[in-house]
C-alpha atoms as a PDB file:
ATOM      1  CA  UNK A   1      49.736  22.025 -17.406  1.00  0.00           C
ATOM      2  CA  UNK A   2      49.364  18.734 -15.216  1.00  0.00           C
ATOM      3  CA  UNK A   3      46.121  17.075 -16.767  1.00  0.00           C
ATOM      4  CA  UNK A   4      44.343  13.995 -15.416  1.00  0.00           C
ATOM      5  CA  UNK A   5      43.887  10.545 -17.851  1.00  0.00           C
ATOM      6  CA  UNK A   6      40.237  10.578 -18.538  1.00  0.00           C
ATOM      7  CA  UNK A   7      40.261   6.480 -18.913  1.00  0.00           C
ATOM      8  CA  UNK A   8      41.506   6.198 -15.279  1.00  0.00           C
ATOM      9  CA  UNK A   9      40.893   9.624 -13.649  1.00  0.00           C
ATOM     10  CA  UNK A  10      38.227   8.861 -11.011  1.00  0.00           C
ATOM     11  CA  UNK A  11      37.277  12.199 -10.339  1.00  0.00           C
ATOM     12  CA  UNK A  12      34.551  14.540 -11.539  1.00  0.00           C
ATOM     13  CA  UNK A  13      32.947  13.394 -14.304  1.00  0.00           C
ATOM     14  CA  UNK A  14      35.439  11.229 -15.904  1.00  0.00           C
ATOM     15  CA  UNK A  15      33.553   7.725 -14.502  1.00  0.00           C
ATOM     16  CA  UNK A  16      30.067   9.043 -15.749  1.00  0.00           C
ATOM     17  CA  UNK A  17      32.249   9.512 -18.945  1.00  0.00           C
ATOM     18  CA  UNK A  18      33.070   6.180 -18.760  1.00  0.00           C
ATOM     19  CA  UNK A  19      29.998   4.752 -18.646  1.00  0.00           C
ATOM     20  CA  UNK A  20      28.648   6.850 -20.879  1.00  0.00           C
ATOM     21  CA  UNK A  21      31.229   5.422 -23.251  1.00  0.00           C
ATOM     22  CA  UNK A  22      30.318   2.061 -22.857  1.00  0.00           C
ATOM     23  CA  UNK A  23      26.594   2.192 -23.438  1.00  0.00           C
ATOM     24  CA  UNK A  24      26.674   4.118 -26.217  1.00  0.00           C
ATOM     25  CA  UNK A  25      28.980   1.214 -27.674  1.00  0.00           C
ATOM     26  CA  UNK A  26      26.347  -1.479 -26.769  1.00  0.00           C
ATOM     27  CA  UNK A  27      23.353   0.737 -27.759  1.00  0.00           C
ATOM     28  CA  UNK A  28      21.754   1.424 -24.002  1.00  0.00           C
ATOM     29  CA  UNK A  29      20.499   4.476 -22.827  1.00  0.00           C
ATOM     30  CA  UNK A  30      22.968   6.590 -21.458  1.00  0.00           C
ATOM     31  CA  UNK A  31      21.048   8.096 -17.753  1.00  0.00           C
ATOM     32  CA  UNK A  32      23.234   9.820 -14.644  1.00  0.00           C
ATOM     33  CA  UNK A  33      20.395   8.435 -12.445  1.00  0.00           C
ATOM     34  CA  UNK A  34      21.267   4.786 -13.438  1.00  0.00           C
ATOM     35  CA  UNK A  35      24.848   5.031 -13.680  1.00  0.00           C
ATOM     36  CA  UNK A  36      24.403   6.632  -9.379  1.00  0.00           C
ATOM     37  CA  UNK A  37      22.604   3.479  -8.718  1.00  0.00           C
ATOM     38  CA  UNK A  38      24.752   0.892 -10.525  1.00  0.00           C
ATOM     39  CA  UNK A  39      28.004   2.338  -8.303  1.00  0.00           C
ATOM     40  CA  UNK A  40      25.802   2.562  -5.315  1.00  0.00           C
ATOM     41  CA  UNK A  41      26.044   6.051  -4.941  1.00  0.00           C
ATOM     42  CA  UNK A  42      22.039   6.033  -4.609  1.00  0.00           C
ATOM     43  CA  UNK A  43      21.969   3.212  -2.039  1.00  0.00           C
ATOM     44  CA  UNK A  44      20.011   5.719   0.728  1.00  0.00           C
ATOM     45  CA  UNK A  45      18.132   7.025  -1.926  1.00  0.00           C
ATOM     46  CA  UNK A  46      16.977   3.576  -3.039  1.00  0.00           C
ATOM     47  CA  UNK A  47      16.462   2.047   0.959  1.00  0.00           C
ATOM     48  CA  UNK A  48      13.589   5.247   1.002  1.00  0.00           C
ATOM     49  CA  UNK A  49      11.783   4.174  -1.613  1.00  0.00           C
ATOM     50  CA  UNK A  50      11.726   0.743  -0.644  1.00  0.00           C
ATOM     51  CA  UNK A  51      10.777   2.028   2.866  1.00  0.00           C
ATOM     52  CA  UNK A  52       8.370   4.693   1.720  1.00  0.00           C
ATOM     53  CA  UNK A  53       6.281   1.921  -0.434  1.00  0.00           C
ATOM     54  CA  UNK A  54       6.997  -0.453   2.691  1.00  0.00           C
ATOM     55  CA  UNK A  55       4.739   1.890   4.485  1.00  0.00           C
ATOM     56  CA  UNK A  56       2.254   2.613   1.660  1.00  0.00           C
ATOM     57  CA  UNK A  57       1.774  -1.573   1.297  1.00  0.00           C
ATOM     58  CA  UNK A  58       1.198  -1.473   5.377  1.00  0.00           C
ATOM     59  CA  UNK A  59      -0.936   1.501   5.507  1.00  0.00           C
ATOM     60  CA  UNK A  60      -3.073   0.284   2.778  1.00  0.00           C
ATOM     61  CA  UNK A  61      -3.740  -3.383   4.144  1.00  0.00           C
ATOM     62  CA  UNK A  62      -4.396  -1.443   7.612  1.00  0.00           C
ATOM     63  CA  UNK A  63      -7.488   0.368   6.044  1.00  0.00           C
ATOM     64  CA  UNK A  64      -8.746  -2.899   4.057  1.00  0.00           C
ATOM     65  CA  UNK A  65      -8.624  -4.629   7.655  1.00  0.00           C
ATOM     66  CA  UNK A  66     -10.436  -1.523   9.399  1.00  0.00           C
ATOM     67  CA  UNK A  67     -12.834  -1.720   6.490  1.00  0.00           C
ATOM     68  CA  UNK A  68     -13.490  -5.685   6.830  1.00  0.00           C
ATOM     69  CA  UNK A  69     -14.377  -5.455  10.787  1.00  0.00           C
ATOM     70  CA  UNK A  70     -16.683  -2.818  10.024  1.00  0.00           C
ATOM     71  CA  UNK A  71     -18.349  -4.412   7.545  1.00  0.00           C
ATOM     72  CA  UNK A  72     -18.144  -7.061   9.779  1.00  0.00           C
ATOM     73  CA  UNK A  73     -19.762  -5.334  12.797  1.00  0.00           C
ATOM     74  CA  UNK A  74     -22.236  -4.140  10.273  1.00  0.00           C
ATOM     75  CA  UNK A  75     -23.566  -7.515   9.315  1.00  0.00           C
ATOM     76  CA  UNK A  76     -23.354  -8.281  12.967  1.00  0.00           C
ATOM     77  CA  UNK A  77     -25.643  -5.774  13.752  1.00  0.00           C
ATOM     78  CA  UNK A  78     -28.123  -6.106  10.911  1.00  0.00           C
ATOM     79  CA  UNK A  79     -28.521  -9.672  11.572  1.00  0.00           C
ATOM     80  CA  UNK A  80     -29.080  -8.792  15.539  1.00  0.00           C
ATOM     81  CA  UNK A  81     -31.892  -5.949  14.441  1.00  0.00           C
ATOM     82  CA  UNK A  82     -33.519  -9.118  12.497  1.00  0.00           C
ATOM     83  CA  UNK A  83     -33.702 -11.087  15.261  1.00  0.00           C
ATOM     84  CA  UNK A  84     -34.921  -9.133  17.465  1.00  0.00           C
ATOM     85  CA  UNK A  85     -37.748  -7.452  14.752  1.00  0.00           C
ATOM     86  CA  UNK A  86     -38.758 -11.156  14.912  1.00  0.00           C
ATOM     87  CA  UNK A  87     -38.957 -11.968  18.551  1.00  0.00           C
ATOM     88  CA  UNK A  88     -40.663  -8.573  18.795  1.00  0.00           C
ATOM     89  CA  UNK A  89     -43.559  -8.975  16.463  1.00  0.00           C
ATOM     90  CA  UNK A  90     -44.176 -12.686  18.303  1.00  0.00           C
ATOM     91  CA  UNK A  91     -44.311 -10.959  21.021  1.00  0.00           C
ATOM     92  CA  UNK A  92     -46.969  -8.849  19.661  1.00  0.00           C
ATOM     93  CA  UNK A  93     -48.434 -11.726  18.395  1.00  0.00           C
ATOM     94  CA  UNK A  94     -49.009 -13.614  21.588  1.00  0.00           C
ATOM     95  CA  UNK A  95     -50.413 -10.129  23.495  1.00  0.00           C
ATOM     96  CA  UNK A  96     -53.039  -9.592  20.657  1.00  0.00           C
ATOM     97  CA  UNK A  97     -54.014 -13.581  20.892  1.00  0.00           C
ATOM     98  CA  UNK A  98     -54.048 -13.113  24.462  1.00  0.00           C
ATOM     99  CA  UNK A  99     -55.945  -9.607  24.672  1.00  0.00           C
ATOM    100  CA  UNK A 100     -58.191 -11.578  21.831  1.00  0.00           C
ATOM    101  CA  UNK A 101     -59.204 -14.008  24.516  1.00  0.00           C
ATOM    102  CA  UNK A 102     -59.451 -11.872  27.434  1.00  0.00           C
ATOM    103  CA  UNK A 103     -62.258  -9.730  25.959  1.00  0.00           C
ATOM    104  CA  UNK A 104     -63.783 -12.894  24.723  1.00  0.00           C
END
């Protein structure tokens, strides 16, 4: 039977082994996930989920700035309808002074 070193094999499981091996000896957690990423085997995996929270941190200062010109616009508008309540109600001022006059 023709059987493979597990201290130097480099296939199956024997590197995960390995690992294992070594942080059990310097009392770490022992997790697949973070042994993938440590020999880069996770590198695409790892580019997403930069990218995918990329897009969340662009998406979400998108709807703050849609939410500021609208607010914006708002105020805008409110301070426009005070304006012209005001040049309105001088206006109905001056015709009741003047119709106060006429019939004078």
């Amino acid at each position: 039977m023709n059987s493979s070193d597990p201290e130097t094999a480099a296939h199956h499981w024997f590197p995960f082994l390995r690992y294992k091996k070594e942080c059990e000896a310097s009392g770490r957690d022992v997790s697949v996930n973070e042994w993938m990423r440590a020999t880069g085997q996770l590198d695409a995996k790892i580019a997403h989920e930069e990218s995918v929270a990329l897009a969340a941190k662009i998406s979400a200062e998108k709807e703050a700035d849609k939410m500021r010109a609208i607010e914006k616009e708002a105020l805008e508008k409110k301070t426009l309808l005070k304006v012209d309540d005001k040049k309105s109600k001088e206006i109905s001022e001056r015709d009741n002074e003047s119709n106060k006059t006429k019939s004078t």
